[in-house]
Protein backbone atom coordinates (compact mmCIF):
# COMPACT_ATOMS: atom_id res chain seq x y z
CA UNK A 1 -12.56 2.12 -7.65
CA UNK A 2 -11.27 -1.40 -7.38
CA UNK A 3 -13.71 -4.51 -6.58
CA UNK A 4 -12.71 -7.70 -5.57
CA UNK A 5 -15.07 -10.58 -5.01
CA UNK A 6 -14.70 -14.40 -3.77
CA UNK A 7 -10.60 -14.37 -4.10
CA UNK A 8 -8.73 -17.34 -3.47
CA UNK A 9 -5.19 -17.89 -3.85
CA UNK A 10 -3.74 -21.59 -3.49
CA UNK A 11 0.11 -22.09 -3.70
CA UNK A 12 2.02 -24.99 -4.09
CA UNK A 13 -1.25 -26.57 -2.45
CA UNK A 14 -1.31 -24.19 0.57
CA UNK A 15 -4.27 -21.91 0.59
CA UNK A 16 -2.87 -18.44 0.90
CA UNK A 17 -6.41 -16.51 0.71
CA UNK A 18 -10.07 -18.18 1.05
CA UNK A 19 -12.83 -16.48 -0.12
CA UNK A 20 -11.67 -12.86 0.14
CA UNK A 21 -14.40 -9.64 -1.21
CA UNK A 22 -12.89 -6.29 -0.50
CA UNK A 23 -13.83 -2.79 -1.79
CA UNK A 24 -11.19 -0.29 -2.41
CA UNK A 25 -12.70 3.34 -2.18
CA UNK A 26 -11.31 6.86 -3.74
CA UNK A 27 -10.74 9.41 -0.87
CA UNK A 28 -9.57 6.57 1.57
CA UNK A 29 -7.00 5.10 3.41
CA UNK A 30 -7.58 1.13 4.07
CA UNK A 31 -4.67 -0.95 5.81
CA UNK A 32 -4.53 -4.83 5.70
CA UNK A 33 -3.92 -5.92 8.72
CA UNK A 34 -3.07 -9.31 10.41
CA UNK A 35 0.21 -11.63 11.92
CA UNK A 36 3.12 -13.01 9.62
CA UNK A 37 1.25 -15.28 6.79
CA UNK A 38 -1.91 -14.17 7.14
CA UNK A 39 -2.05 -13.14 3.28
CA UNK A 40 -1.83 -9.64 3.48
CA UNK A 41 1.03 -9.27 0.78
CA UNK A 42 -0.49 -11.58 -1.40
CA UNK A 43 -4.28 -9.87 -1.00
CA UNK A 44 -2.51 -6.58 -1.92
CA UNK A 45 -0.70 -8.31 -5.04
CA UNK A 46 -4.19 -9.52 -6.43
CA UNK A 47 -5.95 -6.21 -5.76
CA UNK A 48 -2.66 -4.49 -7.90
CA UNK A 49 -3.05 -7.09 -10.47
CA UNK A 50 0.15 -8.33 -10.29
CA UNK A 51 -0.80 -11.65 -9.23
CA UNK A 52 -3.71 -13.72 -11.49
CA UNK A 53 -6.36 -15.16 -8.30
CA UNK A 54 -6.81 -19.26 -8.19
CA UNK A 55 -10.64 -17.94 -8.54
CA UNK A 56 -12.53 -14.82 -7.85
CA UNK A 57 -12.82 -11.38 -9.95
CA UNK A 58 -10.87 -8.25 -9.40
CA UNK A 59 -12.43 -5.31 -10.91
CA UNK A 60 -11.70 -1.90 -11.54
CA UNK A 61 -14.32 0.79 -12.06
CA UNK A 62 -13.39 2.91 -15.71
CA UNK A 63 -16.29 5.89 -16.51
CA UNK A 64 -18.38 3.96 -13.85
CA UNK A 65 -18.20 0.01 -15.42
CA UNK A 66 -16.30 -2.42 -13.63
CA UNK A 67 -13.66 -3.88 -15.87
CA UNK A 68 -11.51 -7.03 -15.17
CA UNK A 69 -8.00 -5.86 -14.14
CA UNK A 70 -6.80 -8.81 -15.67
CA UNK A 71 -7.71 -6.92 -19.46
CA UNK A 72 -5.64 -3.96 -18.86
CA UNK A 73 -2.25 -4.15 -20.88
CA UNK A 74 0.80 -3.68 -18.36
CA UNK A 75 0.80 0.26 -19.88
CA UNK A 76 -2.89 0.78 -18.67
CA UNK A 77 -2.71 -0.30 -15.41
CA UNK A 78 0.43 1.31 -14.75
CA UNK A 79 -1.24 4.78 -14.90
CA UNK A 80 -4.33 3.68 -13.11
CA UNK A 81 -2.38 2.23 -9.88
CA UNK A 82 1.21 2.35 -8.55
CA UNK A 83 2.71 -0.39 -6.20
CA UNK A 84 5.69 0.15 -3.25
CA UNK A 85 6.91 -3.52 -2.68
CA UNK A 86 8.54 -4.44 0.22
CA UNK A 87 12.36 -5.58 -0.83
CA UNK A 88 12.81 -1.76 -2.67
CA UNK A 89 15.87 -3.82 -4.46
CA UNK A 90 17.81 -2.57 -8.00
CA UNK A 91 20.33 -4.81 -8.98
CA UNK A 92 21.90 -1.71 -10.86
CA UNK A 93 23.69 1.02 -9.31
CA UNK A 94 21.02 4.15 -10.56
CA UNK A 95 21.46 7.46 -9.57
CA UNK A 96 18.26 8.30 -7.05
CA UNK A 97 16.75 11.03 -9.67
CA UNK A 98 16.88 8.37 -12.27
CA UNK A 99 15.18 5.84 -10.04
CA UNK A 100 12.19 8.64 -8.81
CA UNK A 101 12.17 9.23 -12.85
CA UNK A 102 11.44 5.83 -13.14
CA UNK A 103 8.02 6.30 -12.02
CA UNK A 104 7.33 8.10 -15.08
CA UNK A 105 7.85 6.21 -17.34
CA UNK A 106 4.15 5.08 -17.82
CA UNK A 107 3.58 8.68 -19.12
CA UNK A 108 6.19 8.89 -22.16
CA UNK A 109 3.79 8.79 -24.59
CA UNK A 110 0.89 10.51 -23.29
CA UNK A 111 0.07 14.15 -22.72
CA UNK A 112 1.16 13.91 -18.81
CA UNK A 113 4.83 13.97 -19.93
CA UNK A 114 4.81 17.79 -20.09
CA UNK A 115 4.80 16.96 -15.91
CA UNK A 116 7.52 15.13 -15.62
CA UNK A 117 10.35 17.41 -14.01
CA UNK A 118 7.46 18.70 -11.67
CA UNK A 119 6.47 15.59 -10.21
CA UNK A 120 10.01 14.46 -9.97
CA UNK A 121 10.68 17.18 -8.01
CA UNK A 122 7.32 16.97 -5.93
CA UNK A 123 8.21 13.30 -5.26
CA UNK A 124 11.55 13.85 -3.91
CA UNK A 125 10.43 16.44 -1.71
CA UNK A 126 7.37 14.84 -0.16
CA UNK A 127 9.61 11.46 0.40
CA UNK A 128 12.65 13.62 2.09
CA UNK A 129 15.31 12.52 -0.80
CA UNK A 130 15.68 15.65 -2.79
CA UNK A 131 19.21 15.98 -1.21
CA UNK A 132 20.51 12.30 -2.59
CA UNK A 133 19.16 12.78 -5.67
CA UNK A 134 22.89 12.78 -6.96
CA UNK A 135 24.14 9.94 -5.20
CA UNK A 136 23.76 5.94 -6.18
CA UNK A 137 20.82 3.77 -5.14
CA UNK A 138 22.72 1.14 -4.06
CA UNK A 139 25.04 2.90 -1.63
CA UNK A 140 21.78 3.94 0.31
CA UNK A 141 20.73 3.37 3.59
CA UNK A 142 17.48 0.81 4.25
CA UNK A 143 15.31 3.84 5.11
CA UNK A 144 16.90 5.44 2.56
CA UNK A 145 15.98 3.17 -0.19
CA UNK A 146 12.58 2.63 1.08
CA UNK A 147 12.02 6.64 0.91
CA UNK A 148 13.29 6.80 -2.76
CA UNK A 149 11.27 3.94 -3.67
CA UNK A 150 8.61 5.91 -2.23
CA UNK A 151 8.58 8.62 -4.25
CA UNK A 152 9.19 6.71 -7.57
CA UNK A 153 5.65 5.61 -6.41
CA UNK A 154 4.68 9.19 -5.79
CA UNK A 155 5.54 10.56 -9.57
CA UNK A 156 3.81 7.72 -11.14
CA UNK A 157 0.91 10.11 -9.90
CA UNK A 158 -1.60 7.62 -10.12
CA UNK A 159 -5.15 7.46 -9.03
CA UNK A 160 -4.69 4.11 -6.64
CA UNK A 161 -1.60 3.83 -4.42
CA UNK A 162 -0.57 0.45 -2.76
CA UNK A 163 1.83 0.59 -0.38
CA UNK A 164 3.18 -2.82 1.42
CA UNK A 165 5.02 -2.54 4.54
CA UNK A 166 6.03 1.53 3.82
CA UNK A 167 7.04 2.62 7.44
CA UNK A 168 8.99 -1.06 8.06
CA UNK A 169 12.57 0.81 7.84
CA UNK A 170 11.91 3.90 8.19
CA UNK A 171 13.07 6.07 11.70
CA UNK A 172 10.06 7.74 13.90
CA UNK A 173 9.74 11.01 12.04
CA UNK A 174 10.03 9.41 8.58
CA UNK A 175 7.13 7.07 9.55
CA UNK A 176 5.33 10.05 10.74
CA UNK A 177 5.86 11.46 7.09
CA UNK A 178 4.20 8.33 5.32
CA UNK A 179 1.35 8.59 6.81
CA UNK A 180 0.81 12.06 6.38
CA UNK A 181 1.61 11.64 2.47
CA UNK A 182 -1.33 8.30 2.82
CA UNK A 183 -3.57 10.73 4.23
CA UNK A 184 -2.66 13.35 1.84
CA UNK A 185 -3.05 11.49 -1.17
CA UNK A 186 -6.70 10.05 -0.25
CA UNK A 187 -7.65 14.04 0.66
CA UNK A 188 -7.25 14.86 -3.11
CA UNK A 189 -9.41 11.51 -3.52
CA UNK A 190 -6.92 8.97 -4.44
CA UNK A 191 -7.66 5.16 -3.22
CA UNK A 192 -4.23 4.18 -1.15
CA UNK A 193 -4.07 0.44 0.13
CA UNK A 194 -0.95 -0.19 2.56
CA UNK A 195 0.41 -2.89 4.65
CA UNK A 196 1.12 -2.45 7.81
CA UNK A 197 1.99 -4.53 10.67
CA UNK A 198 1.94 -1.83 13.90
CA UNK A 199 -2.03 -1.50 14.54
CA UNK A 200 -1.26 1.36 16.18
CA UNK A 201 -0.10 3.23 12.81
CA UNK A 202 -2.94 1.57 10.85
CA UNK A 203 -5.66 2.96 13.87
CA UNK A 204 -3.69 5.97 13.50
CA UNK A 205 -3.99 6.65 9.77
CA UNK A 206 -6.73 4.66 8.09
CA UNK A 207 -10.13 4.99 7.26
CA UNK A 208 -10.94 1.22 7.28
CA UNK A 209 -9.10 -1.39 8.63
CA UNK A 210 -9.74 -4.84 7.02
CA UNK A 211 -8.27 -7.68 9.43
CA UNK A 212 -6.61 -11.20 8.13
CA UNK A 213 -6.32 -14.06 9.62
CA UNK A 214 -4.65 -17.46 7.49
CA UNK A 215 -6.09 -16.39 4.53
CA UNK A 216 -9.86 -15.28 5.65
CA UNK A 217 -11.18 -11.43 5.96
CA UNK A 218 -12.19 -11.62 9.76
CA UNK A 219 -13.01 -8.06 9.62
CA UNK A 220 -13.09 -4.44 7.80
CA UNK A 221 -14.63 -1.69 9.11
CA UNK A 222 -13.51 1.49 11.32
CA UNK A 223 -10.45 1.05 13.12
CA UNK A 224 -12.33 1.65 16.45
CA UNK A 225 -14.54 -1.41 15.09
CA UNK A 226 -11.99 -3.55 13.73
CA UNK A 227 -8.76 -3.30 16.49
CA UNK A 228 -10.40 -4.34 19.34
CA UNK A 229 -8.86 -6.21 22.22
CA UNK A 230 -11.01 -8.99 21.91
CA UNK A 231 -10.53 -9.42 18.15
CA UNK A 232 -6.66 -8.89 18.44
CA UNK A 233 -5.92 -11.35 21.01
CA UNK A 234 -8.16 -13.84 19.16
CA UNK A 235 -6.03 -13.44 15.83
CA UNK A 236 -2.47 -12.51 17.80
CA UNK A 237 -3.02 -15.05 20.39
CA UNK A 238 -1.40 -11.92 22.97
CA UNK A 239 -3.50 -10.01 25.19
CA UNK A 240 -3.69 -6.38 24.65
CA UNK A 241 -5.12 -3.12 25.95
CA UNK A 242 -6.78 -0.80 23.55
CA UNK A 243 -6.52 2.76 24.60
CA UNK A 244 -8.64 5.55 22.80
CA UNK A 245 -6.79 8.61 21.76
CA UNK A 246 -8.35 10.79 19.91
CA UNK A 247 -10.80 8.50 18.76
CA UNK A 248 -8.17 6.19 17.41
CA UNK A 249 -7.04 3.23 18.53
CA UNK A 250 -3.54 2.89 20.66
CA UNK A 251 -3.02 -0.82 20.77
CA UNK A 252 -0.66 -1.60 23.83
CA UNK A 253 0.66 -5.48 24.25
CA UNK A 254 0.08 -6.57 28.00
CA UNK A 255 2.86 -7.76 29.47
């Protein structure tokens, strides 16, 4: 669905990502991995077209032909892929249905808008906000924000999903819910790219795991591939202890 090839990113002089060729497949779940600065973020902003690469080619397949993202008008790509940033900020004070409407906006003038109300009302539910769907934005808890934010990404109903840092303020069971609604969303064949930093929730809910180190692609693959002990302690500098459950990986710090 999305094709990226030799992506570099310099800024201010500082090379943020080096040579970088990902795939991003319909029907799966693939986490970007890696410590503080390794360019996951910025990887995710290139692949979303939201950021123009130093050099190197994102593409995104359209009836099969592999089209550079940088063509689409802001309208187009807004109904091929959605994006959950990290700071969820409004600088007005929005009522939470208006902000979940928000994510339809792409639609207005276009067939889909017969959906709207339904997946407004979808959204809300999946993301656990139906019930503050009367009260302001800005008078919301972190995890709170981050779960209406959420589902304004959920009614843009779009066929590639990128989610940076979803779970970060969010309590155990809410967590829980995001990665059911990842795994959800790439069982009806959607392509979802998130950022996480907890291995053990990307081992837990991806498909592939791609690994980043300053910039580089050290690994993608499997999570039982990709989070090993050796390869973690190399990037993390910590020693760890990878414990199989279920055929995923439970990442455990020594200490």
């Amino acid at each position: 669905m999305i094709s990226a090839t030799s992506l570099s990113v310099e800024l201010d002089r500082r090379v943020v990502l080096s040579d970088v060729s990902l795939d991003v497949l319909p029907g799966e779940v693939l986490a970007l991995v890696g410590p503080n600065g390794a360019g996951k973020s910025t990887l995710l902003s290139v692949l979303s077209g939201e950021r123009v690469p130093t050099s190197g080619l994102v593409e995104v397949s359209v009836d099969g032909v592999g089209r550079d993202i940088q063509t689409f008008s802001a309208s187009e790509l807004s109904r091929i892929r959605s994006v959950l940033t990290q700071d969820n900020a409004l600088s007005f004070p929005f009522r939470v249905g208006d902000v979940i409407a928000m994510g339809r906006a792409p639609w207005t003038r276009t067939s889909e808008i017969a959906q709207d109300a339904l997946m407004i009302q979808s959204a809300a539910t999946q993301a656990d906000v139906a019930h503050l769907a009367h009260r302001r934005f800005t008078e919301l808890s972190g995890g709170e924000r981050a779960r209406v934010s959420l589902a304004r990404v959920l009614a843009q109903d779009t066929p590639v999903v990128f989610l940076d840092e979803p779970t970060a303020a969010l309590d155990l069971r809410h967590q829980e819910d995001v990665l059911r609604i990842a795994r959800s969303l790439a069982a009806a064949g959607r392509a979802v790219v998130l950022v996480v930093h907890d291995l053990s929730l990307a081992g837990a809910v991806a498909d592939r795991v791609a690994l980043l180190s300053a910039g580089r692609l050290v690994a993608v693959g499997s999570p039982a591939s990709v989070l090993t002990a050796s390869a973690i302690s190399e990037v993390y500098g910590l020693s760890v202890r990878v414990v199989d459950v279920d055929g995923r990986p439970l990442i455990v710090p020594e200490r």
